[in-house]
Protein backbone atom coordinates (compact mmCIF):
# COMPACT_ATOMS: atom_id res chain seq x y z
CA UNK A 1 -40.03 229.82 52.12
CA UNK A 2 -38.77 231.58 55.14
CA UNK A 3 -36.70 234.34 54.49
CA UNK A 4 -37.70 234.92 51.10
CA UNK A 5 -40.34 237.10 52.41
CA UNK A 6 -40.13 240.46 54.41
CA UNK A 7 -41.78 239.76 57.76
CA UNK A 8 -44.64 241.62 59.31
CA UNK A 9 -44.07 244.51 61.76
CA UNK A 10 -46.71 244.60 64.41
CA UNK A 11 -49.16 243.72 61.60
CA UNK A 12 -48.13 245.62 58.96
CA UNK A 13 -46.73 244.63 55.52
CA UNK A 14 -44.03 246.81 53.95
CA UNK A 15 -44.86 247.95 50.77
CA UNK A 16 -42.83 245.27 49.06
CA UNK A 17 -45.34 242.60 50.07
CA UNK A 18 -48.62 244.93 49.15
CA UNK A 19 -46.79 244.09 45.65
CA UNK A 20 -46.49 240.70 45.95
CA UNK A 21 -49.80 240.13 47.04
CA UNK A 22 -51.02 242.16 44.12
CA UNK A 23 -48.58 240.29 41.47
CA UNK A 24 -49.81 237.14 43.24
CA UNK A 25 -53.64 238.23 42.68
CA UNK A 26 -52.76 238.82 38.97
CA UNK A 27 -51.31 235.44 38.69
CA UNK A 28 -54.03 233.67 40.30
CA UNK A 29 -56.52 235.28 37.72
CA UNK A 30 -54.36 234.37 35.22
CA UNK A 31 -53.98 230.69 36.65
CA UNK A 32 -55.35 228.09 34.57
CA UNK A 33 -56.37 225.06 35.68
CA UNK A 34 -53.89 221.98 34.38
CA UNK A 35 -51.13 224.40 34.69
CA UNK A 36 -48.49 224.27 37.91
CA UNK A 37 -48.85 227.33 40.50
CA UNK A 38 -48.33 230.63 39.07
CA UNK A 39 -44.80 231.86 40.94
CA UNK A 40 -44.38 235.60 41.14
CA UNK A 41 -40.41 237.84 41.39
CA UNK A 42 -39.97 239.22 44.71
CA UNK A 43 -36.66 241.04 45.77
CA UNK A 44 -35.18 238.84 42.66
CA UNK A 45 -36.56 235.26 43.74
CA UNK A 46 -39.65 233.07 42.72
CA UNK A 47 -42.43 232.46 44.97
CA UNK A 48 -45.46 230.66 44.83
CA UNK A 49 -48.40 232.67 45.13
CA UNK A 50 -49.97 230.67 48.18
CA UNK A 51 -47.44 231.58 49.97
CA UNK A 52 -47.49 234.88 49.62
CA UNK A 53 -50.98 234.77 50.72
CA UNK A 54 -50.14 232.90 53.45
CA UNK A 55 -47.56 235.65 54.58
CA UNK A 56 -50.21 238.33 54.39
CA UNK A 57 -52.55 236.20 56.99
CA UNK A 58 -52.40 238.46 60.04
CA UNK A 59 -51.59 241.78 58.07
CA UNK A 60 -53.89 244.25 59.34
CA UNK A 61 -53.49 247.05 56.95
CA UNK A 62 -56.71 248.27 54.82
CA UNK A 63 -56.99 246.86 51.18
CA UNK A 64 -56.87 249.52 48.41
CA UNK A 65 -60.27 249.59 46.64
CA UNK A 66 -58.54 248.75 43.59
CA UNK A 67 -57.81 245.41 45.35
CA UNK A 68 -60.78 245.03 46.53
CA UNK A 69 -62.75 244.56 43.54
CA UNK A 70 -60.30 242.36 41.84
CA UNK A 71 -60.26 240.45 45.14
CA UNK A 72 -64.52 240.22 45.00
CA UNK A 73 -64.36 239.21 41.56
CA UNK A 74 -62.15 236.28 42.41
CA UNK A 75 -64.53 235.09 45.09
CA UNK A 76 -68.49 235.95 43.83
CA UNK A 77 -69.71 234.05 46.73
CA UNK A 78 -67.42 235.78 49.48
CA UNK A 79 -68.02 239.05 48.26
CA UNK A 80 -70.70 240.62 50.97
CA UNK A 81 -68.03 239.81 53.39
CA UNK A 82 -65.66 242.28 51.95
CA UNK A 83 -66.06 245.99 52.89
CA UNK A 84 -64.15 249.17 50.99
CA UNK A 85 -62.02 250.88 53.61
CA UNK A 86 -62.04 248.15 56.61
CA UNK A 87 -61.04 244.93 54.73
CA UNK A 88 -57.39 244.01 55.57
CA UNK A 89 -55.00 241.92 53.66
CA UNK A 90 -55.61 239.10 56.24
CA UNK A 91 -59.38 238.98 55.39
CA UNK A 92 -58.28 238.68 51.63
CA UNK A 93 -55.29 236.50 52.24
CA UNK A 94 -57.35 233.66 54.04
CA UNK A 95 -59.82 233.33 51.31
CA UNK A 96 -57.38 233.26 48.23
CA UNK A 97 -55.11 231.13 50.01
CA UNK A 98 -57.66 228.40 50.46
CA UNK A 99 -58.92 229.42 46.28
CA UNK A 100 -55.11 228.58 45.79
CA UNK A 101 -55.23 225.35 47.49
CA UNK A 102 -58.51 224.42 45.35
CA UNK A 103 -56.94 224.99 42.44
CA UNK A 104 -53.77 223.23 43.30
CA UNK A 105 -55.85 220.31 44.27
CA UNK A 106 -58.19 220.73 40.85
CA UNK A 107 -55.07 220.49 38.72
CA UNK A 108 -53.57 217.38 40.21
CA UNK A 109 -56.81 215.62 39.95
CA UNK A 110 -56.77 216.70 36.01
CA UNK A 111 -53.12 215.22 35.48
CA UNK A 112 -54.05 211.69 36.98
């Protein structure tokens, strides 16, 4: 997917990709298992959501608390690690990443 998504600047995200990963957070909610990987619009292109998380991996800005929760909901048994006001993207991104690859994994095993 290179070039599909705005790079980092010194470990910051531009606001476009705080979207994304948001969109992408939706989608993997939404995600049931059976069905392909959600893909999320960004700047007018589909993306799958992994790799949006895997663009936010070394983004060091803070994680709204908004985020957060949805974030700590997703991951019940992750959720001490998370902290309101010093968890980044990148702690976030690692985890769902590797919740998208489990599910990925989950739904080929229910098509054979």
């Amino acid at each position: 997917m290179p070039g599909l998504l705005h790079p980092l600047h010194e470990g910051h995200a531009p606001i476009i990709l705080h979207n994304a990963f948001q969109d992408a957070i939706d989608a993997l909610e939404d995600w049931e298992l059976g069905s392909d990987e959600p893909q999320i619009d960004v700047n007018e292109k589909r993306v799958p959501i992994s790799a949006v998380f895997r663009r936010l991996w070394t983004c060091t800005d803070i994680l709204p608390a908004r985020t957060l929760a949805v974030v700590e909901d997703l991951l019940p048994l992750r959720s001490a690690e998370f902290r309101i006001g010093s968890s980044t993207y990148a702690d976030a991104a690692h985890s769902l990443w590797q919740l998208s690859l489990q599910k990925r994994a989950a739904t080929t095993e229910i098509r054979q």
